[in-house]
Protein backbone atom coordinates (compact mmCIF):
# COMPACT_ATOMS: atom_id res chain seq x y z
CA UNK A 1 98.25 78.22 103.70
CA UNK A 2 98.95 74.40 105.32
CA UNK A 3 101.66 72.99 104.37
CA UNK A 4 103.25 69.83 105.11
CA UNK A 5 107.09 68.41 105.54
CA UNK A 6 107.23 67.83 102.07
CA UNK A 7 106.75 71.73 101.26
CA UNK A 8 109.17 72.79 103.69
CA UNK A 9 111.39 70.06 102.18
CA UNK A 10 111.17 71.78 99.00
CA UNK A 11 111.45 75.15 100.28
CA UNK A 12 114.34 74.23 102.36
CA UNK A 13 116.37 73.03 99.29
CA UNK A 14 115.51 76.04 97.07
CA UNK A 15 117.23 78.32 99.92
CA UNK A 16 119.97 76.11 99.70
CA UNK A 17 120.28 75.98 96.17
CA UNK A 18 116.99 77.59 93.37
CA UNK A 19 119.13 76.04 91.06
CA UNK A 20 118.26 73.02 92.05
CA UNK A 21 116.16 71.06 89.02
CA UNK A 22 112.63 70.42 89.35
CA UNK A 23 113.40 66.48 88.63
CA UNK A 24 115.88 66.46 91.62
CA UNK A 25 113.53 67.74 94.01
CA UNK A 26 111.02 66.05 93.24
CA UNK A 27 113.33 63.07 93.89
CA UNK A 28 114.33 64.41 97.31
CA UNK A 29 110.75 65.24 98.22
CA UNK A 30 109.53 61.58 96.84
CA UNK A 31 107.06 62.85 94.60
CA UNK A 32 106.38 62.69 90.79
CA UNK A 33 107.58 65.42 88.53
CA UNK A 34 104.17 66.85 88.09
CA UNK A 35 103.03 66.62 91.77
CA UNK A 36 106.36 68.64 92.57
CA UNK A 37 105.65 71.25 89.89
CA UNK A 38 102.53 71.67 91.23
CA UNK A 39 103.61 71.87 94.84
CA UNK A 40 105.86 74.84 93.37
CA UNK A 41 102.68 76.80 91.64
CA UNK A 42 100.99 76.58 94.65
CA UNK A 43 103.51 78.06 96.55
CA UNK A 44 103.96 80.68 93.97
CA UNK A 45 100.44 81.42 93.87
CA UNK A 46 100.19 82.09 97.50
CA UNK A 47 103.62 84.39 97.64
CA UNK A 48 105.86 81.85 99.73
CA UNK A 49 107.84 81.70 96.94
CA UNK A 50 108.55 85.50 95.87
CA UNK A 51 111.24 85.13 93.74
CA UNK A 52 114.00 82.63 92.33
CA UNK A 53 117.69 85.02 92.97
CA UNK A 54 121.59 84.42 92.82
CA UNK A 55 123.29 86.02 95.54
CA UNK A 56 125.56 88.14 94.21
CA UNK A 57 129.35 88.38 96.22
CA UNK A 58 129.45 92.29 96.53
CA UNK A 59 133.08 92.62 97.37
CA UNK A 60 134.14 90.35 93.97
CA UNK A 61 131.86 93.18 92.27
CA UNK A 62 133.54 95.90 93.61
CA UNK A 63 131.66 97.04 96.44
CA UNK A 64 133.78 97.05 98.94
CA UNK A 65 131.71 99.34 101.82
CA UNK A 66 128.15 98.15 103.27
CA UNK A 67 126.78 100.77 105.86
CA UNK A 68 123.71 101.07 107.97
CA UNK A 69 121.87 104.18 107.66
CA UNK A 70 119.55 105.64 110.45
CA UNK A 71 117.04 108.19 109.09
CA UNK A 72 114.92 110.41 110.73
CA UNK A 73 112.62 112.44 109.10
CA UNK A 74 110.73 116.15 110.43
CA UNK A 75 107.65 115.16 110.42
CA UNK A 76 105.41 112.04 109.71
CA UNK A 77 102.43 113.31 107.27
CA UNK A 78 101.07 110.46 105.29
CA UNK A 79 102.29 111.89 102.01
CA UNK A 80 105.81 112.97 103.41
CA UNK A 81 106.28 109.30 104.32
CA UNK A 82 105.10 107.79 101.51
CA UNK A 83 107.30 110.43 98.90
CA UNK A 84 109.90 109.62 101.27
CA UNK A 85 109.75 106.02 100.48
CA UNK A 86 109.51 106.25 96.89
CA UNK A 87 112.83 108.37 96.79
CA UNK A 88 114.23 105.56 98.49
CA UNK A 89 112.81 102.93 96.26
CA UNK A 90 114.55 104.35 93.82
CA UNK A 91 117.59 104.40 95.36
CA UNK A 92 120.00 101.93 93.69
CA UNK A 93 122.34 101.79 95.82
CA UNK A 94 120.31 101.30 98.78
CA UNK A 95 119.80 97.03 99.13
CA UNK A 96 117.35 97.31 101.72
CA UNK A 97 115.14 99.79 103.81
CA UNK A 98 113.43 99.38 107.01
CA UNK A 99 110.63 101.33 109.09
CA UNK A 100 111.55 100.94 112.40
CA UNK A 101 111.11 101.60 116.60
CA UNK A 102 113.20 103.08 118.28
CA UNK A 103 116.16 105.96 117.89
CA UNK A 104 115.61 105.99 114.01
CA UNK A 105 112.63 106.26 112.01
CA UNK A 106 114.29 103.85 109.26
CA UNK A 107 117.36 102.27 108.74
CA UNK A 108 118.51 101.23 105.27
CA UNK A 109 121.25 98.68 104.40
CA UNK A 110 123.36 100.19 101.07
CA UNK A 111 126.73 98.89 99.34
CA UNK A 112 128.74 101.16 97.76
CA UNK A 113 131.83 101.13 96.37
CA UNK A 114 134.26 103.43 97.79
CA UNK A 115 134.38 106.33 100.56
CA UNK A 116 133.96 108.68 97.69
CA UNK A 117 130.54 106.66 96.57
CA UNK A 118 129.15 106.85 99.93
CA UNK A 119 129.61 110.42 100.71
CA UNK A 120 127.86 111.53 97.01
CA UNK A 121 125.14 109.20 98.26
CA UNK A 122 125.20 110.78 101.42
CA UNK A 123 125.17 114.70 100.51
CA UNK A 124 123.51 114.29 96.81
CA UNK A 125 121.01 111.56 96.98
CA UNK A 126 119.66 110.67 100.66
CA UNK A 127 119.59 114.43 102.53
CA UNK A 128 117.89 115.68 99.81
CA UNK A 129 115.22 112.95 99.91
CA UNK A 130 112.23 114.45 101.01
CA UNK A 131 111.63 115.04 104.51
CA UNK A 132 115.00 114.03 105.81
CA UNK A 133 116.12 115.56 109.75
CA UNK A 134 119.17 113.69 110.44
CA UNK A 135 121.28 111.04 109.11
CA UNK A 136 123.79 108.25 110.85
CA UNK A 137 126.02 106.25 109.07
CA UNK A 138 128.00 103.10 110.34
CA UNK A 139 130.55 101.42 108.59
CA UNK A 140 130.23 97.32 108.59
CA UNK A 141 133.53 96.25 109.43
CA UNK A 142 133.07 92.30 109.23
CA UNK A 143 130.33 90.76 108.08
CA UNK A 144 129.81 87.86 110.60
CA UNK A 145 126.64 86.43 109.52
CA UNK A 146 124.35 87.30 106.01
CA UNK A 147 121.79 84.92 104.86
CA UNK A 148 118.43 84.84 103.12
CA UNK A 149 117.23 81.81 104.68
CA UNK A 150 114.62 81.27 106.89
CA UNK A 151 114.29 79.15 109.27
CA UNK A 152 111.65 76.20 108.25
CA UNK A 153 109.11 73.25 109.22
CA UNK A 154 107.91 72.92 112.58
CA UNK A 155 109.85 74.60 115.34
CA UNK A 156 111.38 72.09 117.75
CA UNK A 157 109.15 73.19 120.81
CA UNK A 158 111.45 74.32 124.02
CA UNK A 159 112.58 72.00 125.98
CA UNK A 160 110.83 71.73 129.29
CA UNK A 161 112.77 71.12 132.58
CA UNK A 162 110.65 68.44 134.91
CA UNK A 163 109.41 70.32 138.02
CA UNK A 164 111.34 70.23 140.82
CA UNK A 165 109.45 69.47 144.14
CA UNK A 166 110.24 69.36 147.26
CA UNK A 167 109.60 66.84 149.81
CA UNK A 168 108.59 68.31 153.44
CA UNK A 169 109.62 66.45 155.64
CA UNK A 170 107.88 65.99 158.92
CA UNK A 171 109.17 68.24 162.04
């Protein structure tokens, strides 16, 4: 899809803020309410935009632990993976799940609420999951950096140091 600076414009404030109202971006992005709205359909049509979401503060909610989860599973059949990922799916306390290189086969991202909530997600819900070998858990002890935005527009292209010559000098 091409877009211009005015998209990313757009897209940049709705990462800031999706509350943002349609008449003040189009004000930021110098364009008429109708041109902006259908900037946004356009985006919306072609899955840049996926969603409009509040992120939610999980500790003011009461979840007070966020772990990383490395699974591994047996064995890798086509239909064990994909009944394996449909357990997870379904998963609620499970925010995010990832198929990945490496030591792991996956590593999920779950809040839960207390030590006690972890473990019965642990024993009752995740090893019986089908096709799980081994679990690790790790306990987030600060979270030092959590965002959902993306980095947008043009990326500033690296800075190139001049070439360095040398002069020979005659002998």
């Amino acid at each position: 899809m091409d877009m211009d600076d005015k998209d990313y414009l757009i897209l940049r404030e709705l990462q800031r803020n999706a509350r943002t109202t349609n008449l003040e971006l189009a004000r930021l992005a110098g364009l008429s309410p109708t041109g902006l709205q259908k900037r946004l359909e356009k985006l919306e049509s072609a899955g840049v935009i996926g969603a409009y979401v509040a992120v939610l503060d999980r500790e003011k909610l009461g979840y007070d632990l966020m772990c990383f989860v490395q699974v591994n599973l047996r064995y890798h059949s086509v239909d064990l993976v994909r009944k394996f990922r449909a357990a997870v799916k379904a998963m609620p306390e499970v925010l995010e799940c990832h198929h990945i290189t490496g030591e792991a086969d996956y590593v999920l991202k779950i809040a839960v609420r207390d030590r006690q909530q972890l473990e019965a997600f642990l024993v009752n819900t995740l090893t019986p999951a089908p096709g799980v070998e081994r679990i690790r858990t790790s306990l987030v002890l600060n979270e030092v950096k959590s965002t959902t935005a993306l980095q947008l527009g043009a990326d500033p292209e690296p800075k190139r140091q001049p070439r360095r010559t040398r002069k020979v000098q005659d002998v």
